[in-house]
Protein backbone atom coordinates (compact mmCIF):
# COMPACT_ATOMS: atom_id res chain seq x y z
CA UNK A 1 8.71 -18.82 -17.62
CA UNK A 2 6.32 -16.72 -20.03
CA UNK A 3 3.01 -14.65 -19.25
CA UNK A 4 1.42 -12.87 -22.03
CA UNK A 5 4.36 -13.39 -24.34
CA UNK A 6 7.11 -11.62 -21.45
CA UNK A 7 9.65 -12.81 -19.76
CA UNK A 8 9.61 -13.72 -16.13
CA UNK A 9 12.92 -12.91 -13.83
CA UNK A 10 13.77 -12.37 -10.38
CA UNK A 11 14.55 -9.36 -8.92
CA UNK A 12 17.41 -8.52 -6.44
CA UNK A 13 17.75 -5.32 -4.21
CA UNK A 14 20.77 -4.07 -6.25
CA UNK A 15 19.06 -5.10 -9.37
CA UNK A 16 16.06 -4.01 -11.56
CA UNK A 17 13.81 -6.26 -14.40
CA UNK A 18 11.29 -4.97 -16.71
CA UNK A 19 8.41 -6.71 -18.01
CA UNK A 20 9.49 -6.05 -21.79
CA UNK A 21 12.58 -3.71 -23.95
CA UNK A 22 10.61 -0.85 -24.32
CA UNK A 23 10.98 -0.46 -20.46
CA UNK A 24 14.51 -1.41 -20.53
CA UNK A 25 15.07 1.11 -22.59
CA UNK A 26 13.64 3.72 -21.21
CA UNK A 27 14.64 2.51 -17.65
CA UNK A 28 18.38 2.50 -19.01
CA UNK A 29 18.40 5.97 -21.07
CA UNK A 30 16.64 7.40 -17.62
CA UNK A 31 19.43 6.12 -15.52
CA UNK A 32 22.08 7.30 -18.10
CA UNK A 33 20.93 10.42 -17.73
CA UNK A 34 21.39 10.28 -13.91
CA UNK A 35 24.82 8.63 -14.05
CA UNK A 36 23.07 5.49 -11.79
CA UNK A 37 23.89 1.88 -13.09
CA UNK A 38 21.27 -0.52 -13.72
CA UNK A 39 21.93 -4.36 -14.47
CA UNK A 40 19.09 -5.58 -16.28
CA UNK A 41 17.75 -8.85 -17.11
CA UNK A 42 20.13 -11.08 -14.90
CA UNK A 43 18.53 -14.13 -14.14
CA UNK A 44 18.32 -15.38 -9.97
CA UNK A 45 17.49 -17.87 -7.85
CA UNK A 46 13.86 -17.27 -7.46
CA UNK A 47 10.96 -16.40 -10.09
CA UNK A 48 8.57 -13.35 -9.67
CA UNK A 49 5.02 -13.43 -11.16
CA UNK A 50 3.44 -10.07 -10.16
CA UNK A 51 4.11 -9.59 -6.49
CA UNK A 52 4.55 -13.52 -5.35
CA UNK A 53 8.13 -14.95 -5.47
CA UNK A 54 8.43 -18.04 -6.30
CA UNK A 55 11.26 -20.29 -4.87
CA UNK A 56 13.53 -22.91 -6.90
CA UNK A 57 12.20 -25.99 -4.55
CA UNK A 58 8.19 -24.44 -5.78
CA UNK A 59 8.82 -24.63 -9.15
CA UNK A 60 10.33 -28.07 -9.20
CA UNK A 61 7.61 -29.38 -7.25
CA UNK A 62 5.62 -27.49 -9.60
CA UNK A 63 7.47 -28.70 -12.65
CA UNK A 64 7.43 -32.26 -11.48
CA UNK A 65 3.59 -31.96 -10.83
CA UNK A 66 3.07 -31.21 -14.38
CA UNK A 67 4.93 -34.02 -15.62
CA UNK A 68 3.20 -36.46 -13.30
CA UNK A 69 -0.39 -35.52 -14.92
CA UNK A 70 1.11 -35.19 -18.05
CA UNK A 71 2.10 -38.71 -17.82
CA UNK A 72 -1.13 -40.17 -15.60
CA UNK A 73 -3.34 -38.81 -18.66
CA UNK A 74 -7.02 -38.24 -18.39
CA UNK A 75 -8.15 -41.27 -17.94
CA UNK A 76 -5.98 -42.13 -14.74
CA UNK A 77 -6.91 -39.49 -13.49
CA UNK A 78 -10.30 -40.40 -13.67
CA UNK A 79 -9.04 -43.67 -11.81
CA UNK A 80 -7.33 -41.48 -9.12
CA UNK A 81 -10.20 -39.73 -8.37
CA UNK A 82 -12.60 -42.88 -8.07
CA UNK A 83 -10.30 -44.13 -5.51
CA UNK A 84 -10.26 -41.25 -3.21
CA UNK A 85 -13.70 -41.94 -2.39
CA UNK A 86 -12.32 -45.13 -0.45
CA UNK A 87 -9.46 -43.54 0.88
CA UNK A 88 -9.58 -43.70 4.37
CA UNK A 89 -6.37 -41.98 6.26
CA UNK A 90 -5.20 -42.97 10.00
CA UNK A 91 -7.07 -40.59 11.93
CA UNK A 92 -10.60 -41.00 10.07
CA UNK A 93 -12.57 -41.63 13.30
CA UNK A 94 -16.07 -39.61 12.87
CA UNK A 95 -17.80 -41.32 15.92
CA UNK A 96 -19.68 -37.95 16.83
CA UNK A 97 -20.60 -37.65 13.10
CA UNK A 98 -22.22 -41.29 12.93
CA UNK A 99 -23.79 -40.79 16.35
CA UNK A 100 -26.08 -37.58 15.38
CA UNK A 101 -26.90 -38.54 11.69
CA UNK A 102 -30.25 -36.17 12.22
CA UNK A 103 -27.60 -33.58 12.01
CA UNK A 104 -26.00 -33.96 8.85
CA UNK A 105 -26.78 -32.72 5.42
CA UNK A 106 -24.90 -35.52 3.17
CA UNK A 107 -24.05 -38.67 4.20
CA UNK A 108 -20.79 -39.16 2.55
CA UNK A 109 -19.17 -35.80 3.88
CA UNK A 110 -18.07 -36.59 7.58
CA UNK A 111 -16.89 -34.70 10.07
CA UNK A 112 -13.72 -36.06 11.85
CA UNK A 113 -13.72 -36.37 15.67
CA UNK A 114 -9.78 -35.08 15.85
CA UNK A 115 -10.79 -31.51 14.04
CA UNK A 116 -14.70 -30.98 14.59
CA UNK A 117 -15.65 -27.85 16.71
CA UNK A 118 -17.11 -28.88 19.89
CA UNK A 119 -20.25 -26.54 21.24
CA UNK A 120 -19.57 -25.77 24.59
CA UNK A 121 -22.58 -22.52 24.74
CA UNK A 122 -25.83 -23.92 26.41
CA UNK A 123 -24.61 -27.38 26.64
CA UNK A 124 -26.24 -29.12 28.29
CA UNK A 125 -28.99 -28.88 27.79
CA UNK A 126 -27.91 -28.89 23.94
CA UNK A 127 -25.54 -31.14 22.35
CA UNK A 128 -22.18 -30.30 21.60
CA UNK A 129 -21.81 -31.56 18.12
CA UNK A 130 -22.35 -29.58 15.11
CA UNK A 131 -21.05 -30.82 10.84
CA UNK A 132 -17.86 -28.17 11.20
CA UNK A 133 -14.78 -28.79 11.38
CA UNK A 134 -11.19 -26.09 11.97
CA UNK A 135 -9.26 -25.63 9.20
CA UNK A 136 -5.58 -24.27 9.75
CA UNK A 137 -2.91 -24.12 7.65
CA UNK A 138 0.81 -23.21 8.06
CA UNK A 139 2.17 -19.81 7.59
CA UNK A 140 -0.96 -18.48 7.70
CA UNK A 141 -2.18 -16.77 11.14
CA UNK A 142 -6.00 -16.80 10.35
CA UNK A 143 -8.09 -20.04 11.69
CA UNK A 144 -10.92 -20.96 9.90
CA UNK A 145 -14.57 -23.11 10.46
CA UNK A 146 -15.33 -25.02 7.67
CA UNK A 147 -19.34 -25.74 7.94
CA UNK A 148 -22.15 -26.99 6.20
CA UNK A 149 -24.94 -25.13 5.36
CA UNK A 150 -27.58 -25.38 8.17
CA UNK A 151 -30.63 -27.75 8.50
CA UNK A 152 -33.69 -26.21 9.57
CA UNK A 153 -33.11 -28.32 13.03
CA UNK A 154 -29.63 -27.23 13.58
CA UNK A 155 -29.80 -23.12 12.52
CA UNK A 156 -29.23 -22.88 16.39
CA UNK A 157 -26.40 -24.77 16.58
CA UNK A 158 -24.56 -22.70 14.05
CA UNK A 159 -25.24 -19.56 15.75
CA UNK A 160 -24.03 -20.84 19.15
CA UNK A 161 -20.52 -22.02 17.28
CA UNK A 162 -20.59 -18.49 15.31
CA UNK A 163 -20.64 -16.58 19.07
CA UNK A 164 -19.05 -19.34 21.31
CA UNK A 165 -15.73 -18.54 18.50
CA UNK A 166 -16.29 -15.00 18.12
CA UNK A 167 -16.84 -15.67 14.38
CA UNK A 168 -16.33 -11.99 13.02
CA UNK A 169 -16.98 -13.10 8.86
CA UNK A 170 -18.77 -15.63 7.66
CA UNK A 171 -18.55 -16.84 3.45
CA UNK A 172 -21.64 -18.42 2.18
CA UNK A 173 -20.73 -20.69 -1.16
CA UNK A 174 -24.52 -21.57 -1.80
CA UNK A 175 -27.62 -19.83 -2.52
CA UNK A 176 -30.41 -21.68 -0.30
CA UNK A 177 -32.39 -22.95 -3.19
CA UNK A 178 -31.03 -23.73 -6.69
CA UNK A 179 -32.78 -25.77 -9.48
CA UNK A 180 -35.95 -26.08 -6.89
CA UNK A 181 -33.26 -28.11 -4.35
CA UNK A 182 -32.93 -26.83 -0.64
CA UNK A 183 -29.22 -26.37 -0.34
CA UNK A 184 -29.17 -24.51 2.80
CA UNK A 185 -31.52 -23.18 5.48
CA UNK A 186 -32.53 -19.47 5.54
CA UNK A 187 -30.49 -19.61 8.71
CA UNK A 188 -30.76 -15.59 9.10
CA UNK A 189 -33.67 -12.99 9.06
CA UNK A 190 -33.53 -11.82 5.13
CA UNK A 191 -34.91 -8.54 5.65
CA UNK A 192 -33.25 -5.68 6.91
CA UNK A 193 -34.07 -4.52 10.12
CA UNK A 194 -35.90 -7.84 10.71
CA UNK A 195 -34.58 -10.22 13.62
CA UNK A 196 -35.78 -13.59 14.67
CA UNK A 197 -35.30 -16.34 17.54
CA UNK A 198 -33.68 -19.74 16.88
CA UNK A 199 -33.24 -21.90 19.42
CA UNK A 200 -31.92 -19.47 22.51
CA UNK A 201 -29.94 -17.65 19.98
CA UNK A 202 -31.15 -13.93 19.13
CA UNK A 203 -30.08 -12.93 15.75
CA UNK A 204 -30.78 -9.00 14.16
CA UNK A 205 -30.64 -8.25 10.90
CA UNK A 206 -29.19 -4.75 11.18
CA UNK A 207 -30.85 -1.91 9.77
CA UNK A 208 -29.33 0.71 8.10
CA UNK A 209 -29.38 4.06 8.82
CA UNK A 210 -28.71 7.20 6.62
CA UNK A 211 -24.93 7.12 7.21
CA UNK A 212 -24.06 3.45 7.36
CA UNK A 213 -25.18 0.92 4.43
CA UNK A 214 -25.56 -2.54 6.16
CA UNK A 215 -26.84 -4.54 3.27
CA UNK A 216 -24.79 -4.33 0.00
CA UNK A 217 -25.90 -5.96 -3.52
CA UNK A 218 -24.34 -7.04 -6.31
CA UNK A 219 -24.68 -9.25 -9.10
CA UNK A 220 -22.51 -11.95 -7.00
CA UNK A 221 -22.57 -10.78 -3.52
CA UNK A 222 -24.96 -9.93 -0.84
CA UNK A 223 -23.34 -8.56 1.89
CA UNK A 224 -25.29 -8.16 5.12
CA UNK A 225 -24.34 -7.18 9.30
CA UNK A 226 -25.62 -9.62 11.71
CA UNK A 227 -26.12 -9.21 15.39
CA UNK A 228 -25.86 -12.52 17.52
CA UNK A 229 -27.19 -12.47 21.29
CA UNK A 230 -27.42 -15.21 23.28
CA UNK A 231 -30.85 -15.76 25.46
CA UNK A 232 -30.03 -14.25 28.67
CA UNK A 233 -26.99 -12.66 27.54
CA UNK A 234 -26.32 -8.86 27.03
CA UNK A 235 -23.17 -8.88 25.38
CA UNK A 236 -23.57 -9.05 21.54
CA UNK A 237 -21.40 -9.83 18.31
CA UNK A 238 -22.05 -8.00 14.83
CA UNK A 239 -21.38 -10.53 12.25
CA UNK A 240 -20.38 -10.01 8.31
CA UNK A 241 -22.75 -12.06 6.52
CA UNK A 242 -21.15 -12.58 2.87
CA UNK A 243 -23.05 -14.54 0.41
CA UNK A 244 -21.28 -15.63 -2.79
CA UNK A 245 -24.81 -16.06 -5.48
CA UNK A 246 -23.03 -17.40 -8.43
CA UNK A 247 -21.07 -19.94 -7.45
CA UNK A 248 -23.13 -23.19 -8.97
CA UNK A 249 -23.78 -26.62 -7.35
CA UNK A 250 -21.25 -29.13 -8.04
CA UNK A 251 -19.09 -26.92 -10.39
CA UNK A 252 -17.18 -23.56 -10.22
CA UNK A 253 -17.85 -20.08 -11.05
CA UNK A 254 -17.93 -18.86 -14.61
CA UNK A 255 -15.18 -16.09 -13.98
CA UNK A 256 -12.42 -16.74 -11.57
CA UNK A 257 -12.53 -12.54 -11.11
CA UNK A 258 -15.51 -13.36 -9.19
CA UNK A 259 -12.90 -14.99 -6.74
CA UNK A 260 -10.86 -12.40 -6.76
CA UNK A 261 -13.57 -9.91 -6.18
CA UNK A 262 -14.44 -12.13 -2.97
CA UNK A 263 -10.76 -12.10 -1.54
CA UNK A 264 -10.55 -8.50 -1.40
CA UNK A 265 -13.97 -8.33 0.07
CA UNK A 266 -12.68 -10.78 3.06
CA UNK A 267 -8.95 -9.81 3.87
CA UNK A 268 -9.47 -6.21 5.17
CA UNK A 269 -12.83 -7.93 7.08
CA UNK A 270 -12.00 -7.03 11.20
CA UNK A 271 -14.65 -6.85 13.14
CA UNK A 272 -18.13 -4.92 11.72
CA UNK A 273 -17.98 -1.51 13.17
């Protein structure tokens, strides 16, 4: 394995790799000098690329990926794809989904009975369906919502999910209008300082004060601290509101730094002070 013309190698505890000779050299004539011994360059059982190991059984399944496309070629893969949209696996039943249509921005993205969230704040009266659905995945400890972006009719709904789960970030992918389209509901007051009703949900855009910036901008993020109160409730939540502007409808952000930039905004994200 390569990366910008260097070797890749593992690294054991009584063993140390450089990226390229220079550094073996110097890393060797250093250690000469200190009468320690360094084995260099040994190859192991796993890969490292930057901080992530990689084990044997990965790259396999990695190399054997590669030679599977390789061999599909463009246009099966174009094939492949076409067929997913009739792929239907064993536990596809979206009976909630079909039975509140109203509630649903696309038609052909459903939200499966075995993994939506079910409202259980204010209901009844309200319904307990909303278009999100829990994504978990192994070895990782976080659980995440995967929503659409609000309809004007159903901006209350996501609030009540966002306090019923104690929701302490929430990623936007979409601006709310792009190429004159409505791609999401202004489902929060855009000013600071501003707050508005929806539903029997209170939401506050918090205002900053002279110590504590609440709204951050960017030419890809707006970042912005919401406060979510129930109607009749006196307990509130403060919210992260993070909105991603340049990632484009139906394609993928010019610079994958962007990314990047987002992850680091997220992972140290507790709760809002």
């Amino acid at each position: 394995n390569r990366k910008n013309g260097k070797k890749l190698a593992g690294i054991n505890e009584d063993e140390v790799t450089q990226d390229d000779r220079e550094e073996k050299r110097k890393c060797s004539k250093e250690a000469g000098k200190k009468g320690n011994k360094i084995r260099v360059g040994r190859p192991t059982p796993a890969v490292v690329l930057g901080k992530t190991q990689v084990s044997p059984e990965a790259m396999k399944a990695i190399d054997a990926f590669v030679t599977s496309v390789c061999a599909t070629g463009v246009d099966g893969l174009r094939k492949e794809f076409a067929q997913l949209k009739d792929y239907a696996p064993s536990n596809f039943n979206h009976d909630q989904c079909k039975a509140n249509e109203s509630k649903n921005r696309y038609k052909d993205v459903v939200c499966l009975d075995a993994t939506r969230v079910v409202l259980t704040l204010n209901v009844p009266p309200e319904s307990d369906y909303i278009h999100a659905s829990w994504v978990k995945m192994e070895g990782i400890d976080k659980v995440f919502i995967a929503a659409q972006g609000p309809l004007d009719e159903t901006i209350s709904d996501f609030w009540r999910m966002v306090y019923q789960e104690e929701v302490r970030t929430i990623l936007m992918l979409t601006k709310t209008v792009e190429d004159t389209k409505i791609k999401c509901a202004q489902y929060w007051p855009l000013k600071s300082g501003a707050y508005q009703t929806y539903g029997c949900m209170f939401i506050n855009n918090k205002k900053a004060n002279c110590n504590e910036l609440q709204v951050e901008n960017d030419d890809k993020f707006i970042i912005s601290t919401i406060e979510v109160l129930p109607e009749g409730c006196s307990n509130s939540i403060l919210v992260k509101l993070i909105q991603m502007t340049d990632w484009p409808d139906r394609g993928v952000p010019n610079s994958g730094m962007s990314v990047l930039r987002l992850l680091k905004r997220i992972l140290p994200v507790s709760k809002p002070k």
